[in-house]
Protein backbone atom coordinates (compact mmCIF):
# COMPACT_ATOMS: atom_id res chain seq x y z
CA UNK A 1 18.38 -3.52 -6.57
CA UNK A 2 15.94 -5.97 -4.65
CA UNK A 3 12.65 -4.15 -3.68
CA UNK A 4 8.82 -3.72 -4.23
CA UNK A 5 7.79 -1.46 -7.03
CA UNK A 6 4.72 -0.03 -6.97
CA UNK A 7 2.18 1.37 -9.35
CA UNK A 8 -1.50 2.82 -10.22
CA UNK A 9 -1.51 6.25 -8.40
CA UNK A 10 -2.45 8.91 -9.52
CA UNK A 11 -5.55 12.03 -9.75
CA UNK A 12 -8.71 11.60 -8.43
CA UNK A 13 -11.75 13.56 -7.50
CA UNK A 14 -13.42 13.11 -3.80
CA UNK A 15 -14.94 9.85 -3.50
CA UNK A 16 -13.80 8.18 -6.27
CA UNK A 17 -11.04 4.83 -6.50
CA UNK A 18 -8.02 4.03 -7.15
CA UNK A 19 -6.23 0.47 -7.02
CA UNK A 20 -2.70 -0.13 -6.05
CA UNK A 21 -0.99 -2.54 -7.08
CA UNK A 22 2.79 -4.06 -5.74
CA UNK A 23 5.17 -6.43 -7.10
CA UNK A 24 7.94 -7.76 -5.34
CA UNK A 25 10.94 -10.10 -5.61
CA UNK A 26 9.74 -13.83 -4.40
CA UNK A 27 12.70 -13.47 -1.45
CA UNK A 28 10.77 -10.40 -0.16
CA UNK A 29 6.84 -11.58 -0.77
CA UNK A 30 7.24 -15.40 -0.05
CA UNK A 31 6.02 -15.71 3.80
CA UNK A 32 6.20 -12.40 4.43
CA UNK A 33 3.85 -9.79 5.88
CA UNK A 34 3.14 -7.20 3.41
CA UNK A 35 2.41 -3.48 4.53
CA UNK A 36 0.94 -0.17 2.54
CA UNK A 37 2.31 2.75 4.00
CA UNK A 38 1.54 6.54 3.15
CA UNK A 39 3.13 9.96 3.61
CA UNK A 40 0.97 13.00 3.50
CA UNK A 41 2.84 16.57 3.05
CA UNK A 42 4.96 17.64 6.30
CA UNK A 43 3.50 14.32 8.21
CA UNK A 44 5.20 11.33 9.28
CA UNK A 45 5.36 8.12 7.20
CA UNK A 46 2.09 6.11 8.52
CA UNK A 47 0.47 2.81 8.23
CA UNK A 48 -2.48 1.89 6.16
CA UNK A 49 -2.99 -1.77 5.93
CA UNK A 50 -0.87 -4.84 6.25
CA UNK A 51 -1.68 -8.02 5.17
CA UNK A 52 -0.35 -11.42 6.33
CA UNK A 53 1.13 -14.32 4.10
CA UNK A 54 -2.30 -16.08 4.29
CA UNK A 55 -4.09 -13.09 3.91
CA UNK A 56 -5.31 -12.03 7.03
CA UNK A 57 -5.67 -8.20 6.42
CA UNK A 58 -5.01 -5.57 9.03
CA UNK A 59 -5.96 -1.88 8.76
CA UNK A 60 -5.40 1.87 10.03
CA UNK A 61 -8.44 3.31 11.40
CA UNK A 62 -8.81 5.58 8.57
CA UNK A 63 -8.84 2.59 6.42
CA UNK A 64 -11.04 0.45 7.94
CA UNK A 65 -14.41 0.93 5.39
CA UNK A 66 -13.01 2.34 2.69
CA UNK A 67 -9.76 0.41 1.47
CA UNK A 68 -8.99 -3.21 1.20
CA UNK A 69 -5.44 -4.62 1.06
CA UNK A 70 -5.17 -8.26 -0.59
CA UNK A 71 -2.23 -10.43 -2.07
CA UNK A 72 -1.73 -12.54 -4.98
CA UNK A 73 1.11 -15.07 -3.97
CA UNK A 74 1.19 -16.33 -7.43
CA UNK A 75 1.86 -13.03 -8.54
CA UNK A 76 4.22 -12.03 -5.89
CA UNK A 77 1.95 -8.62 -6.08
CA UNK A 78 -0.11 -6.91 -3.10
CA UNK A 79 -2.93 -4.59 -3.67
CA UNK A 80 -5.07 -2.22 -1.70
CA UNK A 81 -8.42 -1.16 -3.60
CA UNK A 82 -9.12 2.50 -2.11
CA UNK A 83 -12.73 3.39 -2.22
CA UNK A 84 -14.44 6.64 -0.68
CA UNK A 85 -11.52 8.28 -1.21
CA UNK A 86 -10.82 12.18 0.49
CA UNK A 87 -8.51 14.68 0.06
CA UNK A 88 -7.07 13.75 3.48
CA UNK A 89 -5.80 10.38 1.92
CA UNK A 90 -3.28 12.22 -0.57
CA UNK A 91 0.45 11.56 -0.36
CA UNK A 92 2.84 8.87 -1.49
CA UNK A 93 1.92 5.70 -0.70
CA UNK A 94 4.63 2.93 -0.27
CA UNK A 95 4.61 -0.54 -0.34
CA UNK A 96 7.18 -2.65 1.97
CA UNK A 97 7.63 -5.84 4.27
CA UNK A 98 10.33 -6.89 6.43
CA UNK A 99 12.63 -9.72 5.96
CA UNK A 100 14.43 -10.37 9.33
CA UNK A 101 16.27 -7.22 10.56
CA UNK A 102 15.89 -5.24 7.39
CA UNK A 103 12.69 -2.94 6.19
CA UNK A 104 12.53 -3.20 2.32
CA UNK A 105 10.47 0.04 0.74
CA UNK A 106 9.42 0.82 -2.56
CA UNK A 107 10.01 3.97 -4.06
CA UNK A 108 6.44 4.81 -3.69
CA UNK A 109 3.71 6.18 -5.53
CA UNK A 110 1.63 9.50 -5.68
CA UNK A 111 -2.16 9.41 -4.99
CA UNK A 112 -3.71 12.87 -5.31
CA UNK A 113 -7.55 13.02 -4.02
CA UNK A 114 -8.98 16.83 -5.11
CA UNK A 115 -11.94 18.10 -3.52
């Protein structure tokens, strides 16, 4: 099965960090925009950051400050450091891109911010 895995959620007090970390199959990173993504409980699916294939980073207002999204093309792997973190940023965050038509998605993984 072709898609990003992701990896280094997990429990953390109010404004302390976490890093994610992404790894994906060459045919999905190579040249492609890479995107975090995160779903809180009973909310939509929502952007966090994307960055492009030569690094240029984009970011969600709620981002903007706090996390930054970078890529490692020798490593096929995208991160996003997460700093200042609040209990509103909990939920399963998901790593993707698209590669023509389709959306490739990770399975996700849980960050849980306590107050």
């Amino acid at each position: 099965q072709v898609q990003p895995v992701e990896s280094g959620g997990g429990l953390v007090q109010a404004g302390g960090s976490l890093r994610l970390s992404c790894v994906a199959p060459g045919r999905l990173f190579s040249g492609n925009t890479m995107g975090w993504y995160r779903q809180a409980p009973g909310k939509q699916r929502e952007l966090v950051a994307t960055v492009t294939s030569g690094g240029y980073p984009n970011y969600a207002d709620s981002a903007k400050g706090r996390f930054t999204i970078s890529r490692d093309n020798a490593k096929n792997t995208v991160y996003l450091q997460m700093n200042s973190l609040k209990p509103d940023d909990t939920g399963v965050y998901y790593c993707s891109t698209m590669v023509g038509p389709l959306n490739y998605w990770g399975q996700g993984t849980q960050v849980t911010v306590s107050s």
